[in-house]
Protein backbone atom coordinates (compact mmCIF):
# COMPACT_ATOMS: atom_id res chain seq x y z
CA UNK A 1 0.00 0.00 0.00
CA UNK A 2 1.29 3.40 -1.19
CA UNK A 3 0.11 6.70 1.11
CA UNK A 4 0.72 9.88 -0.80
CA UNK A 5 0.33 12.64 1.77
CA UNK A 6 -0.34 16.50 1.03
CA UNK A 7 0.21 19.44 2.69
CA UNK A 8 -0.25 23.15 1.91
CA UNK A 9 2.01 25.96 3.26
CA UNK A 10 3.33 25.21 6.45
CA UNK A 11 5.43 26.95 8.89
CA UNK A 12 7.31 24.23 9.42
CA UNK A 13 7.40 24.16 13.41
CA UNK A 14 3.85 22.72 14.39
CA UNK A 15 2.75 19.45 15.89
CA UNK A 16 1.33 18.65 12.85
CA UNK A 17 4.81 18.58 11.25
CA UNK A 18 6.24 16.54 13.48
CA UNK A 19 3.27 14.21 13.76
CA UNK A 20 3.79 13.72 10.03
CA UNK A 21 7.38 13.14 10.03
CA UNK A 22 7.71 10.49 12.44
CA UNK A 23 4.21 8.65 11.34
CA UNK A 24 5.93 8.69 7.77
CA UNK A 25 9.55 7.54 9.96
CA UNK A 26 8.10 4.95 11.39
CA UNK A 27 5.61 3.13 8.81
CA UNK A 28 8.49 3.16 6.02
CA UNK A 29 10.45 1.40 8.69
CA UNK A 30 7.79 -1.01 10.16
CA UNK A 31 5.38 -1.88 7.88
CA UNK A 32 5.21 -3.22 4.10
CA UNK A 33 3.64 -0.27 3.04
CA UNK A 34 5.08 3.55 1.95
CA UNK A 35 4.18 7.04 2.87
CA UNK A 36 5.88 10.00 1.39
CA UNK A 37 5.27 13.74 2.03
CA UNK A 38 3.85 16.33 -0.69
CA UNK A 39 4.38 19.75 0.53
CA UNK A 40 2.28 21.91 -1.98
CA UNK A 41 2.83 25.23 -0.61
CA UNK A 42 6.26 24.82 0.94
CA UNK A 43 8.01 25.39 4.15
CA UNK A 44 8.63 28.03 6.11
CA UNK A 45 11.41 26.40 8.68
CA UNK A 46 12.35 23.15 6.22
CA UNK A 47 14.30 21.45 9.20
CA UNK A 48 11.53 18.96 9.99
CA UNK A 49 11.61 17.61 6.22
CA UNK A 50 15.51 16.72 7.32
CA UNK A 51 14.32 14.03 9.76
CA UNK A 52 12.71 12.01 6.82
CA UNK A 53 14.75 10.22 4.65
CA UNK A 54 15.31 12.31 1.32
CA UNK A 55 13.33 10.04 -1.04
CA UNK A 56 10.91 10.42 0.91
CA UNK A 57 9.46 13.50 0.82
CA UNK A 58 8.86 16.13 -2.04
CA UNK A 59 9.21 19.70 -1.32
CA UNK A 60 7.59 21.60 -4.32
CA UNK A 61 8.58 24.83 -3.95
CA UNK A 62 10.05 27.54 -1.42
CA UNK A 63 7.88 29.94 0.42
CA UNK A 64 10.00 32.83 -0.78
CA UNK A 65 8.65 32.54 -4.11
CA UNK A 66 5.09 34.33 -5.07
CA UNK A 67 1.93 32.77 -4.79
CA UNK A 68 1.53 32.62 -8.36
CA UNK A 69 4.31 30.36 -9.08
CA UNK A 70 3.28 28.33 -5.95
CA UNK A 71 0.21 27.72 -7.44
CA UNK A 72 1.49 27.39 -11.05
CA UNK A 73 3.71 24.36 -9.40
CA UNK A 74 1.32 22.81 -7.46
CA UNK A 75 -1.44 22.27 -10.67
CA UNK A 76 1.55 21.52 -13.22
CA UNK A 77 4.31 19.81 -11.24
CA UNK A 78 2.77 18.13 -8.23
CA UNK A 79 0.41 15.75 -10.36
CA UNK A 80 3.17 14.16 -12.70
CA UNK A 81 4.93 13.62 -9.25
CA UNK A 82 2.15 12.06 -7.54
CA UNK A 83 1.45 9.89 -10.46
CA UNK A 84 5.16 8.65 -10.75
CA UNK A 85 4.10 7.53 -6.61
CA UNK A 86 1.29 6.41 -7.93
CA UNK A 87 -0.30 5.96 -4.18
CA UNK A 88 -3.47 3.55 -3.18
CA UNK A 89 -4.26 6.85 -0.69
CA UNK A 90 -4.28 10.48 -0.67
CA UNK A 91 -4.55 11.82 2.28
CA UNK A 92 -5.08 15.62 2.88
CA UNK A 93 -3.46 17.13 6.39
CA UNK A 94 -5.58 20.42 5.60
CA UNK A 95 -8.64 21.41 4.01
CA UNK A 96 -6.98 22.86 0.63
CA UNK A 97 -4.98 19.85 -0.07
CA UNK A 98 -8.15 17.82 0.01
CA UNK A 99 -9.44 19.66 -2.71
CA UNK A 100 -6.17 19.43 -4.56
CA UNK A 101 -6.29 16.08 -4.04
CA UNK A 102 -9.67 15.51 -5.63
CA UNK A 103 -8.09 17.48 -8.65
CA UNK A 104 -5.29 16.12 -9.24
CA UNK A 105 -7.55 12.94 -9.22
CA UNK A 106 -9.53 14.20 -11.84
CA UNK A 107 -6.34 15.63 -13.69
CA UNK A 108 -4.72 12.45 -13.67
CA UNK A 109 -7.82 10.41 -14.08
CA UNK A 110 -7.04 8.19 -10.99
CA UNK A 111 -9.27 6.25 -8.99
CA UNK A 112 -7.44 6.60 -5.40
CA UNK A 113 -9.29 6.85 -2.20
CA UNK A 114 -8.67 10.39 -1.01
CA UNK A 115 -9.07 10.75 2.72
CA UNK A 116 -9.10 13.78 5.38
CA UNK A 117 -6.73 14.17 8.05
CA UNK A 118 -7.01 17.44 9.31
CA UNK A 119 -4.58 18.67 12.32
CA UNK A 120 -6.86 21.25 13.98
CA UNK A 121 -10.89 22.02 14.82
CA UNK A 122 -13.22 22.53 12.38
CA UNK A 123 -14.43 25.70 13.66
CA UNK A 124 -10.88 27.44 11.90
CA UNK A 125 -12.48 26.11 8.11
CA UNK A 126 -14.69 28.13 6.49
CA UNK A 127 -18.31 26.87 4.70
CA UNK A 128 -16.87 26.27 1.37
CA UNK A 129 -14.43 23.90 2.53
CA UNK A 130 -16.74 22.19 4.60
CA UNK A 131 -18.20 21.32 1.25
CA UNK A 132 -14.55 20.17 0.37
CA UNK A 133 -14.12 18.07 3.35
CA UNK A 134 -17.51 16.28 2.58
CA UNK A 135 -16.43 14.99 -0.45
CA UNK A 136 -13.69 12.89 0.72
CA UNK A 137 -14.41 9.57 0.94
CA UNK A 138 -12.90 8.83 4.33
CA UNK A 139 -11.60 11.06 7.74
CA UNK A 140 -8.99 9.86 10.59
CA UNK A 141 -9.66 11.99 13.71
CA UNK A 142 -7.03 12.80 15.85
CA UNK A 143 -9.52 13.39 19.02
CA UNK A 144 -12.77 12.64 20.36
CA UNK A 145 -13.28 16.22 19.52
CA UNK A 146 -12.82 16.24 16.35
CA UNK A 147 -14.79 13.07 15.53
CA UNK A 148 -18.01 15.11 16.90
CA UNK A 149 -17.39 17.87 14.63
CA UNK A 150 -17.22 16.04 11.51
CA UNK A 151 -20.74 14.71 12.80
CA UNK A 152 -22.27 17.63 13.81
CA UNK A 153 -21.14 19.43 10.74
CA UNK A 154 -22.72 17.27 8.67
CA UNK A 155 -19.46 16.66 6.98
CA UNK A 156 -19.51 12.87 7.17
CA UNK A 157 -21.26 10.00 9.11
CA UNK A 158 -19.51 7.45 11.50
CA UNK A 159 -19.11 4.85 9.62
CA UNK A 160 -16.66 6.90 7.27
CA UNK A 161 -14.49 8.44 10.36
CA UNK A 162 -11.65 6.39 11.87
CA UNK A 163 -10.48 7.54 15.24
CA UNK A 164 -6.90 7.26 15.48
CA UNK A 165 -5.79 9.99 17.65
CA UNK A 166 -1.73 11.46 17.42
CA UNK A 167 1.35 9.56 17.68
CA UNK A 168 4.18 9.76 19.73
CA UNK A 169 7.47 7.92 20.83
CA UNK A 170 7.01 7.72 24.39
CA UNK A 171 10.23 8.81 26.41
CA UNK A 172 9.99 7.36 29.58
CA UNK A 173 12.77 9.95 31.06
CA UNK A 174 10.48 11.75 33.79
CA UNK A 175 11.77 15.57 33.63
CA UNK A 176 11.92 16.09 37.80
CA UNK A 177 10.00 18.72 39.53
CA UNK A 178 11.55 21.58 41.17
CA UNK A 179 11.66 21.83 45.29
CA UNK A 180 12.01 25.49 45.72
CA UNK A 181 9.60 27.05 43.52
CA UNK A 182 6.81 25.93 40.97
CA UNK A 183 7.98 26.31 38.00
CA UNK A 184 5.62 26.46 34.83
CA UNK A 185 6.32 25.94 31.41
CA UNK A 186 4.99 27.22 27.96
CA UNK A 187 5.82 25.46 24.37
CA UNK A 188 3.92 26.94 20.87
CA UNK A 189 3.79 29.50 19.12
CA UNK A 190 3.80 33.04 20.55
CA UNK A 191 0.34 34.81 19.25
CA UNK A 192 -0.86 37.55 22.04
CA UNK A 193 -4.96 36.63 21.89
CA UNK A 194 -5.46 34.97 18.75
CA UNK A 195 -5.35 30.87 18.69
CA UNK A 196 -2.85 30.89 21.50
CA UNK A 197 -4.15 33.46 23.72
CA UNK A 198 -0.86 33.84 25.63
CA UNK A 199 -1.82 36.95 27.03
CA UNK A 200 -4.16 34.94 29.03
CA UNK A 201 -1.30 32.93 31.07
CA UNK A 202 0.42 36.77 31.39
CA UNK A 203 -2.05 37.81 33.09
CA UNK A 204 -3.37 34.71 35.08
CA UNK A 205 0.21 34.59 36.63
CA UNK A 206 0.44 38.52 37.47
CA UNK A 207 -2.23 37.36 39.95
CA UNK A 208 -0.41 34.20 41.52
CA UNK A 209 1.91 35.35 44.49
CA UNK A 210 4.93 33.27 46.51
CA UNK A 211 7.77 31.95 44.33
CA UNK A 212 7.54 30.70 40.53
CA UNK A 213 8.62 31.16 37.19
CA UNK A 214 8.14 30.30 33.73
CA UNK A 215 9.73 29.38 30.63
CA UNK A 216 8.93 29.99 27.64
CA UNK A 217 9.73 28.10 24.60
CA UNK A 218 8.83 29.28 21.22
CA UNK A 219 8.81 32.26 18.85
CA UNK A 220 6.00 34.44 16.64
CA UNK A 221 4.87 37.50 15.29
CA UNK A 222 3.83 38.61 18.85
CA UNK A 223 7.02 38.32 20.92
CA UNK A 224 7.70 41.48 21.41
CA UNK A 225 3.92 42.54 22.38
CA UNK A 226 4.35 40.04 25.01
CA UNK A 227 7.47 41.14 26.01
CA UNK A 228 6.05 44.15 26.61
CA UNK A 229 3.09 43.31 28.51
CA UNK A 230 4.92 40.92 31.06
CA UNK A 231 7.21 44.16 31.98
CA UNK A 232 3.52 46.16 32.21
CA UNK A 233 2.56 43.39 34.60
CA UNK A 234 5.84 43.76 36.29
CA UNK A 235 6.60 39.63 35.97
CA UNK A 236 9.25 39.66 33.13
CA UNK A 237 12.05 38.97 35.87
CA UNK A 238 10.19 35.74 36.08
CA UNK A 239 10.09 34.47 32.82
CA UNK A 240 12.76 33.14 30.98
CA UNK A 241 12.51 33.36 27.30
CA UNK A 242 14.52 30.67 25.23
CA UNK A 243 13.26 31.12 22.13
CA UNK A 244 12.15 28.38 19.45
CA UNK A 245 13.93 25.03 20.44
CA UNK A 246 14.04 21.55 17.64
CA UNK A 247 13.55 19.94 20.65
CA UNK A 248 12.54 21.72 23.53
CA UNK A 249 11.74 19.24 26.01
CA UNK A 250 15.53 18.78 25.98
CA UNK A 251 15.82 22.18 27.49
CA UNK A 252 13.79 21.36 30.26
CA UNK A 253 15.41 20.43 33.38
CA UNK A 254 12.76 20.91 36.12
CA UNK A 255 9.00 21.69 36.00
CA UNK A 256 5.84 21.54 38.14
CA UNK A 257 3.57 21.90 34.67
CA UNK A 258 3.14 23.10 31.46
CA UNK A 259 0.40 25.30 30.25
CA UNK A 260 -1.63 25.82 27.57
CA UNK A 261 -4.19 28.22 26.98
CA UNK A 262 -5.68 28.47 23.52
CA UNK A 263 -8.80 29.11 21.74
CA UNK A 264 -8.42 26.08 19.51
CA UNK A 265 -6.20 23.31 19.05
CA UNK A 266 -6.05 20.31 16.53
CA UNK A 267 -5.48 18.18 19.32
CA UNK A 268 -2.44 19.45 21.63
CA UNK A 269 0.28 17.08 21.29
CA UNK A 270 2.50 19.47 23.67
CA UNK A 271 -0.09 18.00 26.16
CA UNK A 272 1.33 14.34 25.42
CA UNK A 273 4.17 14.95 25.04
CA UNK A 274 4.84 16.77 28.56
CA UNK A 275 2.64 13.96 29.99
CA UNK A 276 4.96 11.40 28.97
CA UNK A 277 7.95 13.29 30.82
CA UNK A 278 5.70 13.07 34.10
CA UNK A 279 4.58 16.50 33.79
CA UNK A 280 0.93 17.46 34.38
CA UNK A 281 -0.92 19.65 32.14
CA UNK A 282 -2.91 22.70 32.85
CA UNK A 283 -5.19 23.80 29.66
CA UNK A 284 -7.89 25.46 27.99
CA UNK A 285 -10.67 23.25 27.40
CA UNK A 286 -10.81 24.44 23.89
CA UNK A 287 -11.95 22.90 20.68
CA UNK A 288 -10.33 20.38 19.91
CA UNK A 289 -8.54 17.60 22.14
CA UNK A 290 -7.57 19.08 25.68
CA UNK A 291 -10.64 17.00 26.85
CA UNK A 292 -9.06 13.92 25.15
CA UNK A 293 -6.16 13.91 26.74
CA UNK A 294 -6.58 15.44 30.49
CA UNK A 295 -8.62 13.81 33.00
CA UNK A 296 -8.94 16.54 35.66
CA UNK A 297 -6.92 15.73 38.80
CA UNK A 298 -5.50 12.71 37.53
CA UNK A 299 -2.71 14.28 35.13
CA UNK A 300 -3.66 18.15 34.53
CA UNK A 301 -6.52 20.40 34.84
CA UNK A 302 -8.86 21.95 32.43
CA UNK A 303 -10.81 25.16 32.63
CA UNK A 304 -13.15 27.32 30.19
CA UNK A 305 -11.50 29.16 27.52
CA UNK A 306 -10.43 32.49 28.13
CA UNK A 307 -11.83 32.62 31.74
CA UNK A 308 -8.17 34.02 33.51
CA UNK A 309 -9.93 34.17 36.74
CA UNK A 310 -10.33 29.86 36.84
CA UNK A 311 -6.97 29.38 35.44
CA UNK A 312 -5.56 31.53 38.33
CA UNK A 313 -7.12 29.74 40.76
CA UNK A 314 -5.58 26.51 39.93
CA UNK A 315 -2.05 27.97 39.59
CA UNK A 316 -2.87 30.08 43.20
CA UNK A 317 -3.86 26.34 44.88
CA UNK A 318 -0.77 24.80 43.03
CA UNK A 319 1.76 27.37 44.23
CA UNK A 320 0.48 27.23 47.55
CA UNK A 321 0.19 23.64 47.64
CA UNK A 322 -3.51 23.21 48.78
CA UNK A 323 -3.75 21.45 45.70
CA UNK A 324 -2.01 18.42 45.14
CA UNK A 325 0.41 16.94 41.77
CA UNK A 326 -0.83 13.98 40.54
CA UNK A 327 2.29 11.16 40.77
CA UNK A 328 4.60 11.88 37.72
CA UNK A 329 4.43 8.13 36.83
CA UNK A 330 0.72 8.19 36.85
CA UNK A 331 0.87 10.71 34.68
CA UNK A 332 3.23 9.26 32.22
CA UNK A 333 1.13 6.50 32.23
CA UNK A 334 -2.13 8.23 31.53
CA UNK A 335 -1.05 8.57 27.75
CA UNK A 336 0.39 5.66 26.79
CA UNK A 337 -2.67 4.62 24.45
CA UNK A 338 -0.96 7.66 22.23
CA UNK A 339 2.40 5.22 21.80
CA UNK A 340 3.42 5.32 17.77
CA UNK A 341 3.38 1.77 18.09
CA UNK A 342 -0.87 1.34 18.63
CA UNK A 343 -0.80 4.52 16.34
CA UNK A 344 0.36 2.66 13.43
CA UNK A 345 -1.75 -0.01 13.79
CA UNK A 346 -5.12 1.87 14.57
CA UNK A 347 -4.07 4.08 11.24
CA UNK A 348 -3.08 0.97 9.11
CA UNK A 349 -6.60 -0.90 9.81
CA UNK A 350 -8.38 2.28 8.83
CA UNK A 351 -6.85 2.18 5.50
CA UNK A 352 -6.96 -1.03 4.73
CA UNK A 353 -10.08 -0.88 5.73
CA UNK A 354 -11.33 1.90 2.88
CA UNK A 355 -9.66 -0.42 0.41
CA UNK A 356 -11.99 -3.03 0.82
CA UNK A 357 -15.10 -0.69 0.29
């Protein structure tokens, strides 16, 4: 079995990237069948591509070239290299390469099975695309979440969605927690109150006295605006900004937990991956997969998106200690079902499964 699998323009530093590379890693290496990468729209950061073996991904163009020859490439150039593939299974990691997908189908006159696997909630895609999405013949969910919003948008019934959640290589190297002071950690993107909505955890922590800090891992086009508004709130002395980071758990050497407090996510991995270091989680519970991962008091806490008065309540009873950590090998333990090894073969039945239809 041959998976072709498209992408638009990416940044090049999102979960979804590194989801991608190691499912295509680790199914070229432990299965019969083949995945390789079409990026469409290119890269921003190509570093991620550099952890797949060269022959197996195809980078179509550079983002510092204009749209119009982006999109020139991707109608002329992408199909002839996706029929030399000549793959069983498209699958489309976003909305638009879905519906390049089912063009290129017609282009080439192909008969593949062209399947959805979006990275992030529904709510981000507008109408028209919803129309897109329908058309596939097949969705894997990577949440709970997610799942419900194909449903409730209509966009395709159960028996054509596969839940196989994210994968990940477990690391069973617990990251200890400090003695002296709680110390809190952020990883993603920097956006003030967009998606990310790290003004929120700004100003939840201006509010949470005694001794803690936080670090801060990750860059974007709001840096500097949140620079600016942790000196406003008189905490920047606090905060330790390192930066984007390959691999930023590697950075880590102590933490009490990591927060996250966005307005939508695909599904979090930060969350699982933190988890399977021992640290508990402390998010939004936003659209979509927070609520698939944390089980409240067990390995993190969830509260109402945007609401900075409940997540400063839970960091107040954490820093005081009136409310207990959950063990750090509980913890780890709690997402274990996300191992790459069950991954691969909840992903594998799916498809095989659409080529018997």
């Amino acid at each position: 079995m041959k998976i072709a699998i498209l992408l638009g323009e990416v940044t090049g530093r999102g979960g979804m990237e590194t989801v991608i590379a190691n499912t295509v890693n680790y199914f070229n290496e432990h299965s019969r069948h083949n995945m390789k990468i079409f990026v469409l729209g290119g890269s921003v950061d190509e570093k991620w591509l550099h952890r797949v073996n060269a022959q197996d991904y195809f980078l179509l163009c550079s983002t510092n070239e204009s749209k119009a020859k982006r999109y020139l490439k991707c109608m002329f150039v992408a199909p002839n290299k996706i029929k030399e593939y000549n793959p069983d299974i498209i699958l489309g990691a976003d909305e638009k390469s879905v519906l390049f997908a089912k063009l290129f189908n017609k282009i080439l006159g192909l008969r593949v099975k062209i399947g959805s696997w979006i990275h992030f909630s529904l709510t981000s895609i507008s109408p028209f695309y919803h129309k897109v999405l329908k058309s596939a013949d097949f969705h894997l969910a990577i949440s709970e979440g997610l799942k419900n919003e194909y449903i409730k948008n209509k966009i395709a019934e159960y028996s054509h969605i596969y839940l196989v959640y994210n994968p990940l290589e477990i690391d069973h190297n617990l990251i200890p927690r400090p003695k002296d002071k709680t110390q809190y950690i952020y990883v993603g993107r920097l956006i003030y109150n967009g998606q990310k909505r790290v003004n929120d955890l700004l100003n939840a922590l201006k509010q949470v006295t005694g001794e803690w800090g936080l670090t801060i891992i990750g860059d974007g086009k709001d840096k500097e605006k949140l620079v600016e508004l942790a000196d406003q709130l008189d905490i920047n002395q606090k905060i330790t900004w390192l930066g984007w980071k390959n691999e930023p758990f590697e950075c880590i050497a102590e933490a009490t937990a990591l927060l996250l407090t966005s307005e939508y996510e695909g599904f979090g991995m930060v969350l699982v991956e933190a988890m399977s270091r021992g640290i508990p989680c402390i998010s939004s519970n936003c659209p979509v997969g927070p609520s698939d991962i944390i089980k409240d008091g067990e390995n993190g806490w969830l509260y109402p998106v945007g609401q900075i008065e409940s997540l400063t309540e839970i960091l107040v009873k954490i820093n005081d200690g009136s409310m207990n950590l959950p063990d750090a090998e509980i913890v780890r333990q709690s997402v274990d079902k996300y191992d790459i090894h069950q991954f691969k073969d909840r992903i594998e039945a799916a498809l095989k499964a659409e080529l018997r239809k």
